[in-house]
N, C-alpha and C. Protein backbone atom coordinates (compact mmCIF):
# COMPACT_ATOMS: atom_id res chain seq x y z
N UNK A 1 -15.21 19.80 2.16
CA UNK A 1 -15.78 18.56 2.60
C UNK A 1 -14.95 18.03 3.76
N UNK A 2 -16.00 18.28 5.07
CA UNK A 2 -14.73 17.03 5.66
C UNK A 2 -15.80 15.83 6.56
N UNK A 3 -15.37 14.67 6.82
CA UNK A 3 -15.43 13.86 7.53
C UNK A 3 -14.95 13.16 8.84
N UNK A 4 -16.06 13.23 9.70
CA UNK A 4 -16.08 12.87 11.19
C UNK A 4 -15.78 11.31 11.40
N UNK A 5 -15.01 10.60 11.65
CA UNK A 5 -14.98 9.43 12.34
C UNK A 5 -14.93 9.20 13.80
N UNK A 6 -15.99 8.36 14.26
CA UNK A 6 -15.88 8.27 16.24
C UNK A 6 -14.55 7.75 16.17
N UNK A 7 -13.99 8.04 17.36
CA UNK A 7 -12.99 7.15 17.97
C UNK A 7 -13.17 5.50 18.30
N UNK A 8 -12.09 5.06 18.31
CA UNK A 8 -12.53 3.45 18.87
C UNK A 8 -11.38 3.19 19.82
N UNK A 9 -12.31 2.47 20.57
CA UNK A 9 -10.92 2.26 21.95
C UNK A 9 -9.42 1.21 21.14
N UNK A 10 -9.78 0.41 20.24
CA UNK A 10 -8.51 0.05 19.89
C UNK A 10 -7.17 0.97 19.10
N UNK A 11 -7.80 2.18 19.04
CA UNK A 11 -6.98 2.86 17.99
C UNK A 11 -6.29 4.05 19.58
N UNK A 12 -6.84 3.87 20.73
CA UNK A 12 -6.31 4.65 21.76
C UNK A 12 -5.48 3.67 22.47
N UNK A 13 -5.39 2.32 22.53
CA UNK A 13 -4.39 1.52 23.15
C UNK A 13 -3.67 1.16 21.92
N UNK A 14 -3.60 1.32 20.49
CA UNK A 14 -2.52 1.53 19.38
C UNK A 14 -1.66 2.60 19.92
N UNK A 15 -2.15 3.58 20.04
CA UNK A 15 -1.38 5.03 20.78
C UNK A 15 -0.65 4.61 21.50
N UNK A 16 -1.33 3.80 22.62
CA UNK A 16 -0.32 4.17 23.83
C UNK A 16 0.90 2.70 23.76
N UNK A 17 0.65 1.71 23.03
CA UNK A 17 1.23 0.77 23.15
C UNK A 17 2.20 0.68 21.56
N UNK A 18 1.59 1.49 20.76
CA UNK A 18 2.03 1.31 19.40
C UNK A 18 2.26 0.58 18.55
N UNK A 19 1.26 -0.18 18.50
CA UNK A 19 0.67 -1.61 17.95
C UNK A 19 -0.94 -1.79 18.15
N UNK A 20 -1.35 -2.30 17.01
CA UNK A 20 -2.84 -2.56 17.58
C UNK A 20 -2.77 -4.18 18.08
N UNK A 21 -3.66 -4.12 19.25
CA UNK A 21 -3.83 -5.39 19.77
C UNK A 21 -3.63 -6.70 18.28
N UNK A 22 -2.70 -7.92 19.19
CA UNK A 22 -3.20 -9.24 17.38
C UNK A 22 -3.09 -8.60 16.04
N UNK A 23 -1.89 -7.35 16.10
CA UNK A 23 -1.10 -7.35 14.76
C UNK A 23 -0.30 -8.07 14.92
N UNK A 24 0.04 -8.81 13.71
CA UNK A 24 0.92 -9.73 13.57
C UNK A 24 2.23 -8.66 12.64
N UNK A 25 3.34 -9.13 12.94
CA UNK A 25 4.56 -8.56 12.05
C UNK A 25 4.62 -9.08 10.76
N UNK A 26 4.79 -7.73 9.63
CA UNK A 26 4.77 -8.11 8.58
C UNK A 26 6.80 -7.73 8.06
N UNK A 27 7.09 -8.98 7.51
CA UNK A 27 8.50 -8.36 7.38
C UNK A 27 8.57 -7.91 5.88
N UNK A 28 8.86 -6.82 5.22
CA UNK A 28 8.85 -6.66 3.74
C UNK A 28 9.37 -5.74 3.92
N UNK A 29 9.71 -5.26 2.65
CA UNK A 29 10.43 -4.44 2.31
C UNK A 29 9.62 -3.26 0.97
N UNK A 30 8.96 -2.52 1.28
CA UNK A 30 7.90 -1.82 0.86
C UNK A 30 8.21 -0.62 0.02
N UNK A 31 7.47 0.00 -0.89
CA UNK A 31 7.95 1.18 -1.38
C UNK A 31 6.41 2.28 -1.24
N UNK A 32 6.31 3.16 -0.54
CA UNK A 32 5.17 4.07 -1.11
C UNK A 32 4.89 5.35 -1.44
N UNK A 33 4.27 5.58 -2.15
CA UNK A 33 4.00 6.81 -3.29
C UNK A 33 3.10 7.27 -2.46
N UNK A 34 3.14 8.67 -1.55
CA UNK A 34 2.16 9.45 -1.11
C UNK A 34 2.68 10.86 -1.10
N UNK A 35 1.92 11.66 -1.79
CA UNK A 35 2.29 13.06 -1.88
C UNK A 35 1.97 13.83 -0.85
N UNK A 36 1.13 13.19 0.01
CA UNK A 36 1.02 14.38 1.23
C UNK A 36 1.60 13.87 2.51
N UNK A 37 3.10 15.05 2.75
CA UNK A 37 3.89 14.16 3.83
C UNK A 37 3.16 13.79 4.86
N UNK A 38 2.37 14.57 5.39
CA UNK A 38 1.85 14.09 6.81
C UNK A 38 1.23 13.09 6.72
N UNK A 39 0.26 12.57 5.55
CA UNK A 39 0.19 11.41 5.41
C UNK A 39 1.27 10.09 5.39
N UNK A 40 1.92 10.53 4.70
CA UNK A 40 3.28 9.81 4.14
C UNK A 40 3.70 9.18 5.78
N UNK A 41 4.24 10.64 6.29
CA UNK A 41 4.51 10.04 7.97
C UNK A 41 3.84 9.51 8.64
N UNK A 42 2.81 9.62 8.88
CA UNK A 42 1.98 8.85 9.52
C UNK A 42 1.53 7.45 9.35
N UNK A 43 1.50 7.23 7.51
CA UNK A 43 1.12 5.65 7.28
C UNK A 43 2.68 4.82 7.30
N UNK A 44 4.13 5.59 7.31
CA UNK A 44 5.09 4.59 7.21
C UNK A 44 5.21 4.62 8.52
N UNK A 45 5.16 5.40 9.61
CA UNK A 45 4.79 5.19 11.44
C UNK A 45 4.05 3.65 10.91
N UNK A 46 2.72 3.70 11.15
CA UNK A 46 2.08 2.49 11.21
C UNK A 46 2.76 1.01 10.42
N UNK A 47 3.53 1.40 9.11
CA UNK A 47 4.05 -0.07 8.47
C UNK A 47 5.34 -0.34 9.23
N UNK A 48 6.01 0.33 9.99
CA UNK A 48 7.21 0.32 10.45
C UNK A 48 6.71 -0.38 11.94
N UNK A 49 5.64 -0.18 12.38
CA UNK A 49 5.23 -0.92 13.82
C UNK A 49 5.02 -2.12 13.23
N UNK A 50 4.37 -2.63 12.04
CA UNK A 50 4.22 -3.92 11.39
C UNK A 50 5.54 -4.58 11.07
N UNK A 51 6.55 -3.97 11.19
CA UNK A 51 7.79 -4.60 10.82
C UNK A 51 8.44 -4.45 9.53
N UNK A 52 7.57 -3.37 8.73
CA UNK A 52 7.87 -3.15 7.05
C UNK A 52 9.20 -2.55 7.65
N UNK A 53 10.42 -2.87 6.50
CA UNK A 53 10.80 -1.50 5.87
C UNK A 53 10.53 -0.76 4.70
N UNK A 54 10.45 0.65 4.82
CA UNK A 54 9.57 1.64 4.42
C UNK A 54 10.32 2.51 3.81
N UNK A 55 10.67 2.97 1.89
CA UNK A 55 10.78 3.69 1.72
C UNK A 55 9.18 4.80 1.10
N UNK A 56 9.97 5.96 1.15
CA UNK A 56 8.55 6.88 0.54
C UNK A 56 8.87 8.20 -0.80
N UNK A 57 8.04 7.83 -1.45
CA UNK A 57 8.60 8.89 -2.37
C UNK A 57 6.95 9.60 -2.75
N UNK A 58 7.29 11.02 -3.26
CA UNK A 58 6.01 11.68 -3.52
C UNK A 58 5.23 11.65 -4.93
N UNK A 59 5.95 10.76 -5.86
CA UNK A 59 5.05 10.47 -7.24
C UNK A 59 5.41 9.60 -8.10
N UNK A 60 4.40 9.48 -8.78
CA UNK A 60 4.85 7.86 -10.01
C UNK A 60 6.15 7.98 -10.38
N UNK A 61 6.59 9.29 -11.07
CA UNK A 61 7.85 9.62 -11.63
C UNK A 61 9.01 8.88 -10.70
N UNK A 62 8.84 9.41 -9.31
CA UNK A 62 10.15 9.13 -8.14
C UNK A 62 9.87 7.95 -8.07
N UNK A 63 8.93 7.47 -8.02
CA UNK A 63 9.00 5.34 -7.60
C UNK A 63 9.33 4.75 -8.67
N UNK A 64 9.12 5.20 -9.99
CA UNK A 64 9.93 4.70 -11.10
C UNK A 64 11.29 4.40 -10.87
N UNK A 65 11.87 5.51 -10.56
CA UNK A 65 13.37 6.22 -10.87
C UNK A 65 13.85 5.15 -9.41
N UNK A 66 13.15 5.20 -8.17
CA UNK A 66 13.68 4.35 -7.05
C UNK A 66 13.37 2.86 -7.29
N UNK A 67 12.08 2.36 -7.95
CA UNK A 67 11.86 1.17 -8.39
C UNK A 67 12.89 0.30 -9.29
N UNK A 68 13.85 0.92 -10.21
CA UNK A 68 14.39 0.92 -11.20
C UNK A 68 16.17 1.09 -10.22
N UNK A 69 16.36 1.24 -9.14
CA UNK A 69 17.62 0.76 -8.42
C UNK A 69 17.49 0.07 -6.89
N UNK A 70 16.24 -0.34 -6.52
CA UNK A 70 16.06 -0.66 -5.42
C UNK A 70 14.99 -2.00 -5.67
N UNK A 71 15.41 -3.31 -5.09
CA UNK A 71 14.28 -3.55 -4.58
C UNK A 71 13.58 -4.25 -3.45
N UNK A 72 12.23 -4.19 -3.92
CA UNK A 72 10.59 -4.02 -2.93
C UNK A 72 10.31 -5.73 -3.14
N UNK A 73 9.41 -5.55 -2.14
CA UNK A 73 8.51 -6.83 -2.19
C UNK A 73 6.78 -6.37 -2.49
N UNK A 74 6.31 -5.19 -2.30
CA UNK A 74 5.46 -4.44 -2.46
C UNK A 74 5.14 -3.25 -2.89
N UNK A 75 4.80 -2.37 -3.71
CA UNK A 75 4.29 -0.77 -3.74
C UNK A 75 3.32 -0.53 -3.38
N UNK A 76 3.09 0.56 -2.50
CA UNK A 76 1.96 1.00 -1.75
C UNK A 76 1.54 2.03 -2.68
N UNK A 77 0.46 2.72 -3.14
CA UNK A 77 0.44 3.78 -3.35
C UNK A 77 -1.11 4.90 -3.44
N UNK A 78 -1.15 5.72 -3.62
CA UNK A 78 -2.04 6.56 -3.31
C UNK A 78 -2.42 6.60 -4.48
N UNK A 79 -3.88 6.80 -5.35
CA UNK A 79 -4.63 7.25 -6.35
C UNK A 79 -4.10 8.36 -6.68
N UNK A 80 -4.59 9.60 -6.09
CA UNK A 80 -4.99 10.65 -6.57
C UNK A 80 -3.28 11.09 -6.53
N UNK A 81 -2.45 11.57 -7.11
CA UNK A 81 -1.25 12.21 -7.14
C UNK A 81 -0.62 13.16 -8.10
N UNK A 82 0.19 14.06 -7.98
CA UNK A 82 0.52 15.41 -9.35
C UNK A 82 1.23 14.57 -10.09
N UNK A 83 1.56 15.16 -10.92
CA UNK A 83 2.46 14.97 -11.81
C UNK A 83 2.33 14.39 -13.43
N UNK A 84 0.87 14.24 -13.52
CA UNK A 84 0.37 13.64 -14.90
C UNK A 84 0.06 11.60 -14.82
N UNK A 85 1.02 11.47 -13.67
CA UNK A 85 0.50 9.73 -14.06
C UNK A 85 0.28 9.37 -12.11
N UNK A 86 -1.10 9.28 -12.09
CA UNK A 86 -2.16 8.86 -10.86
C UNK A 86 -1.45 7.12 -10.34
N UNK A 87 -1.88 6.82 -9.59
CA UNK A 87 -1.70 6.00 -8.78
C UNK A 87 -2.49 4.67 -9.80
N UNK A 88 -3.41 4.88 -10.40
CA UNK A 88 -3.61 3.26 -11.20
C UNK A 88 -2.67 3.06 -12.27
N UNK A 89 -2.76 4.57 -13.07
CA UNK A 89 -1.75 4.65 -13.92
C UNK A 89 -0.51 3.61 -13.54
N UNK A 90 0.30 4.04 -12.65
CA UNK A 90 1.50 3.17 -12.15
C UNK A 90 1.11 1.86 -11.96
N UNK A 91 0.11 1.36 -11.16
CA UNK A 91 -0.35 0.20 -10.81
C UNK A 91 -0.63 -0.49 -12.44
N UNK A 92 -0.98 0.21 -13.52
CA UNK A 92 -0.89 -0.80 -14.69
C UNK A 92 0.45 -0.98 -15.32
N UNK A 93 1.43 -0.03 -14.85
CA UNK A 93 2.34 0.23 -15.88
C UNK A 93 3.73 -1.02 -14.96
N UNK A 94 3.50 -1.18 -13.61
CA UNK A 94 4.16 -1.93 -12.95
C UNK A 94 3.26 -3.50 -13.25
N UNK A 95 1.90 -3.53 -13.42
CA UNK A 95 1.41 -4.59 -14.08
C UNK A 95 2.07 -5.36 -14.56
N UNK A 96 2.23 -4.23 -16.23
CA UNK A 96 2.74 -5.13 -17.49
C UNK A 96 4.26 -4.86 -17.35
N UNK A 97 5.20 -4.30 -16.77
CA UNK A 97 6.64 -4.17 -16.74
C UNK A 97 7.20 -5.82 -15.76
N UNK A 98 6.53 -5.60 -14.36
CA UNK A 98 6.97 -6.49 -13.46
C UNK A 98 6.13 -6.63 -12.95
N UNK A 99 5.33 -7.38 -13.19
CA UNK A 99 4.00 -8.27 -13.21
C UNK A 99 4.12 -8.94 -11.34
N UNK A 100 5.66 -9.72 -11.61
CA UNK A 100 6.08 -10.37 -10.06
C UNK A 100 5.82 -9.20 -8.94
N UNK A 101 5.66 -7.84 -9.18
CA UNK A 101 5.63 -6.68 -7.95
C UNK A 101 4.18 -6.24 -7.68
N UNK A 102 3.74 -7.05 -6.63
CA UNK A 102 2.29 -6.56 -6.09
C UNK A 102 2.59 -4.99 -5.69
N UNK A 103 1.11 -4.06 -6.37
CA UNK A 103 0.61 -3.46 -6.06
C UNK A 103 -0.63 -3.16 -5.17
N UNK A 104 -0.64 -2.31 -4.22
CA UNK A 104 -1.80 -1.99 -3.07
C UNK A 104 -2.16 -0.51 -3.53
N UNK A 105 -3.34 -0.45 -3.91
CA UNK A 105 -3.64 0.90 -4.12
C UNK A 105 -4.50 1.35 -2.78
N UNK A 106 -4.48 2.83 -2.34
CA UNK A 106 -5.20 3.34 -1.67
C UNK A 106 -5.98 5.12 -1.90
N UNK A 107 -7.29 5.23 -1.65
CA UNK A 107 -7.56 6.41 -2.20
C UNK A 107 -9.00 6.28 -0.92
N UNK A 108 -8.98 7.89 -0.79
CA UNK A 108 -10.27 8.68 0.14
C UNK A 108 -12.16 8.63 -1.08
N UNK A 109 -11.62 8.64 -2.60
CA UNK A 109 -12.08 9.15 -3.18
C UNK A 109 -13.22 8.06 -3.85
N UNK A 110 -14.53 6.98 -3.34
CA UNK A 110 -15.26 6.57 -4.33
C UNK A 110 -15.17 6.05 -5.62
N UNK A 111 -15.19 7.52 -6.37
CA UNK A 111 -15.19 6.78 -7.95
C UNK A 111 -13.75 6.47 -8.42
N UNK A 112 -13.05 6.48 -7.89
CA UNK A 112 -11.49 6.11 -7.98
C UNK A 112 -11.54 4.46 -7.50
N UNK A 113 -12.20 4.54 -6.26
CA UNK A 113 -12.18 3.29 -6.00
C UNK A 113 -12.75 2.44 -6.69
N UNK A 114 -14.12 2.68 -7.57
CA UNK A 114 -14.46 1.54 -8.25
C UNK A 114 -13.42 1.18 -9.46
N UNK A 115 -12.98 2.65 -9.99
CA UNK A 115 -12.08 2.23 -11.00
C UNK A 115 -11.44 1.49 -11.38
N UNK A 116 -10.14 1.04 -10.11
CA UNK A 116 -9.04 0.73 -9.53
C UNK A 116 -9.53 -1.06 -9.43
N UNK A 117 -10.71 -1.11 -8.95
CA UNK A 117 -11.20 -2.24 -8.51
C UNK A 117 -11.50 -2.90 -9.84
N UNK A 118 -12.39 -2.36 -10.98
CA UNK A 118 -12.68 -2.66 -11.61
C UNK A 118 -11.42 -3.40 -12.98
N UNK A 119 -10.48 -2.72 -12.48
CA UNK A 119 -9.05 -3.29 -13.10
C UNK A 119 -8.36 -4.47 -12.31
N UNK A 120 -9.15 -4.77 -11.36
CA UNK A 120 -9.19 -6.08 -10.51
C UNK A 120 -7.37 -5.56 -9.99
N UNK A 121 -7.44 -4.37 -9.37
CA UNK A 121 -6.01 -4.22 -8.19
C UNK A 121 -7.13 -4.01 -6.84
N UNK A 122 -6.35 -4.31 -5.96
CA UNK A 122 -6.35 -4.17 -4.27
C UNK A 122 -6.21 -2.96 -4.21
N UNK A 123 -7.37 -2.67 -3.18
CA UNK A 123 -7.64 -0.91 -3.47
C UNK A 123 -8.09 -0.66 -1.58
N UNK A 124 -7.67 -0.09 -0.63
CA UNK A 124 -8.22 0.10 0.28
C UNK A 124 -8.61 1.80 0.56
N UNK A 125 -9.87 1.61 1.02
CA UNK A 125 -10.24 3.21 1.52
C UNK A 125 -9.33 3.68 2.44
N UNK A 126 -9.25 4.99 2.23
CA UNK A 126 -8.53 5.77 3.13
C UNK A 126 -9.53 6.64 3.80
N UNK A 127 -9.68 6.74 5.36
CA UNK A 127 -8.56 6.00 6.27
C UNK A 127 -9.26 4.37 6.62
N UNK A 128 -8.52 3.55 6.85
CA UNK A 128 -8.67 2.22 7.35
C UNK A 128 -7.64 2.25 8.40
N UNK A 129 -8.29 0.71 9.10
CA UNK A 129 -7.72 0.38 10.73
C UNK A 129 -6.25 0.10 10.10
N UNK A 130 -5.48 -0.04 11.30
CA UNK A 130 -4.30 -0.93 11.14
C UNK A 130 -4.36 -2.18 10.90
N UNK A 131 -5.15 -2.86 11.29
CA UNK A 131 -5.65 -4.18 11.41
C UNK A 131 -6.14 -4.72 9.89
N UNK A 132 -7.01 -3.79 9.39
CA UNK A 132 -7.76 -3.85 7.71
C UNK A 132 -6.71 -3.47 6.80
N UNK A 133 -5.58 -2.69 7.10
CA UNK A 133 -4.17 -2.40 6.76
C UNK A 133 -3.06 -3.64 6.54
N UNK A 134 -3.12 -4.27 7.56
CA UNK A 134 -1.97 -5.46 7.54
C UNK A 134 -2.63 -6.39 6.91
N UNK A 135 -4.31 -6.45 7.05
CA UNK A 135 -4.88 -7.72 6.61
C UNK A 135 -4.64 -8.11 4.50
N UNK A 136 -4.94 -6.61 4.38
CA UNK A 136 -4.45 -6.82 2.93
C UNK A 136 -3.04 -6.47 2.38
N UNK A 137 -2.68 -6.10 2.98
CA UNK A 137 -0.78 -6.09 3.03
C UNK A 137 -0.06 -7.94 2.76
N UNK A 138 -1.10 -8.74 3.57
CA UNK A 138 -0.65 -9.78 3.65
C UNK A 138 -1.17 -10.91 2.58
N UNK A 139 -2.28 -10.13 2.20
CA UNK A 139 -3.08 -10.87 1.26
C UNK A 139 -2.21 -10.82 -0.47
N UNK A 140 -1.85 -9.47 -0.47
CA UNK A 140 -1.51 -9.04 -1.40
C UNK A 140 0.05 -9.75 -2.04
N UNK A 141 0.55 -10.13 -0.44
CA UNK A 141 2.11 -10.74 -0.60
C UNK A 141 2.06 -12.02 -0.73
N UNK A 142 1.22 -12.32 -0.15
CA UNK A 142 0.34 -13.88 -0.34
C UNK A 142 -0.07 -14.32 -1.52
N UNK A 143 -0.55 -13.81 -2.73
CA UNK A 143 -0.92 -13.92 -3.52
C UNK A 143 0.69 -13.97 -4.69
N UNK A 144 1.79 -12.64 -3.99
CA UNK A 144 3.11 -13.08 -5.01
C UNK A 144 3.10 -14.13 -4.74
N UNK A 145 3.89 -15.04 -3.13
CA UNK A 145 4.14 -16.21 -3.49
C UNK A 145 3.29 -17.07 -4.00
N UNK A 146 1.98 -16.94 -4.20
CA UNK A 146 1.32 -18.44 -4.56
C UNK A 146 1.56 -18.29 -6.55
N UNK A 147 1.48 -16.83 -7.13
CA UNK A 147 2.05 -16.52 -8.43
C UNK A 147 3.34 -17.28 -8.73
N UNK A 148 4.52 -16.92 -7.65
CA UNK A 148 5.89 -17.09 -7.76
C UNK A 148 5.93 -18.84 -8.03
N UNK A 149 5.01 -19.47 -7.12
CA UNK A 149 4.89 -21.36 -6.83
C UNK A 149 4.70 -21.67 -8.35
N UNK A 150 3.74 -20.90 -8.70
CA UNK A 150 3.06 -21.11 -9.91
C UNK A 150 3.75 -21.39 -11.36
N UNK A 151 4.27 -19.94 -11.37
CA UNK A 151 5.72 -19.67 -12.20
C UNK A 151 6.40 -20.51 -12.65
N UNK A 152 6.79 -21.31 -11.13
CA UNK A 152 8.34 -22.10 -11.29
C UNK A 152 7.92 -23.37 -11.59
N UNK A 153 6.65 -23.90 -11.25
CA UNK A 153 6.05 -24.89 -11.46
C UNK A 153 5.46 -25.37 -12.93
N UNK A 154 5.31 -23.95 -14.16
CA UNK A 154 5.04 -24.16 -15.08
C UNK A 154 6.21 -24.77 -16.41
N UNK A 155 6.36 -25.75 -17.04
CA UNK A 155 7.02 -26.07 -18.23
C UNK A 155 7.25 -24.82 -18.84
């Protein structure tokens, strides 16, 4: 199976300028789970023009083990992945552990996506703009602090 996308002139002056036009800088400190490096390289290229810093590891297991001495303001991560525990998997298990750590899920794959959604996490298709990229990057961090307000605000 493969899939054709046209080009768009904003994704050829991203190229040459390395930024898409009216991205705004996102400053965080990010963690993401993608097993296929070239992917991997290519989407921490793009969060690193946003201003992330970007670590990357290739499965639930390794973002555990790095989650558990490092931390994030976000996990990025991919659905579909080896190792026995998938990308929602983690996204529930960071749920109920540390509830305070937004998750962003991303997957190529449809019925994954309703899944994911249907567990009410932030799920973007792969591939998306840079632009549809930062927009929920920000939404997602947006939503810790208004949790975090919440938190401190409760008796």
């Amino acid at each position: 199976f493969r899939s054709y996308f046209p080009a768009r002139e904003y994704e050829v002056n991203a190229a040459r300028d390395g930024q898409e036009p009216n991205l705004k800088r996102i400053a965080c400190r990010l963690l993401l789970v993608e097993d296929n490096e070239s992917l991997a390289q290519g989407t921490t290229e793009v969060l690193q023009s946003m201003g992330c810093q970007v670590q990357t590891v290739g499965d639930a297991k390794a973002a555990l083990s790095r989650l558990a001495s490092h931390e994030f303001d976000l996990v990025i991560t991919d659905i579909e992945m080896p190792g026995g525990v998938d990308g929602i998997a983690l996204a529930v298990k960071l749920a109920k552990d540390r509830p305070e750590l937004p998750v962003l899920l991303m997957t190529g794959y449809a019925t994954r996506l309703e899944e994911a959604t249907r567990q009410r996490f932030t799920v973007l298709p792969k591939p998306c703009s840079p632009s549809t990229f930062s927009a929920a990057i920000r939404n997602v961090l947006a939503g810790r602090q208004r949790n975090r307000r919440a938190a401190g605000s409760a008796p």
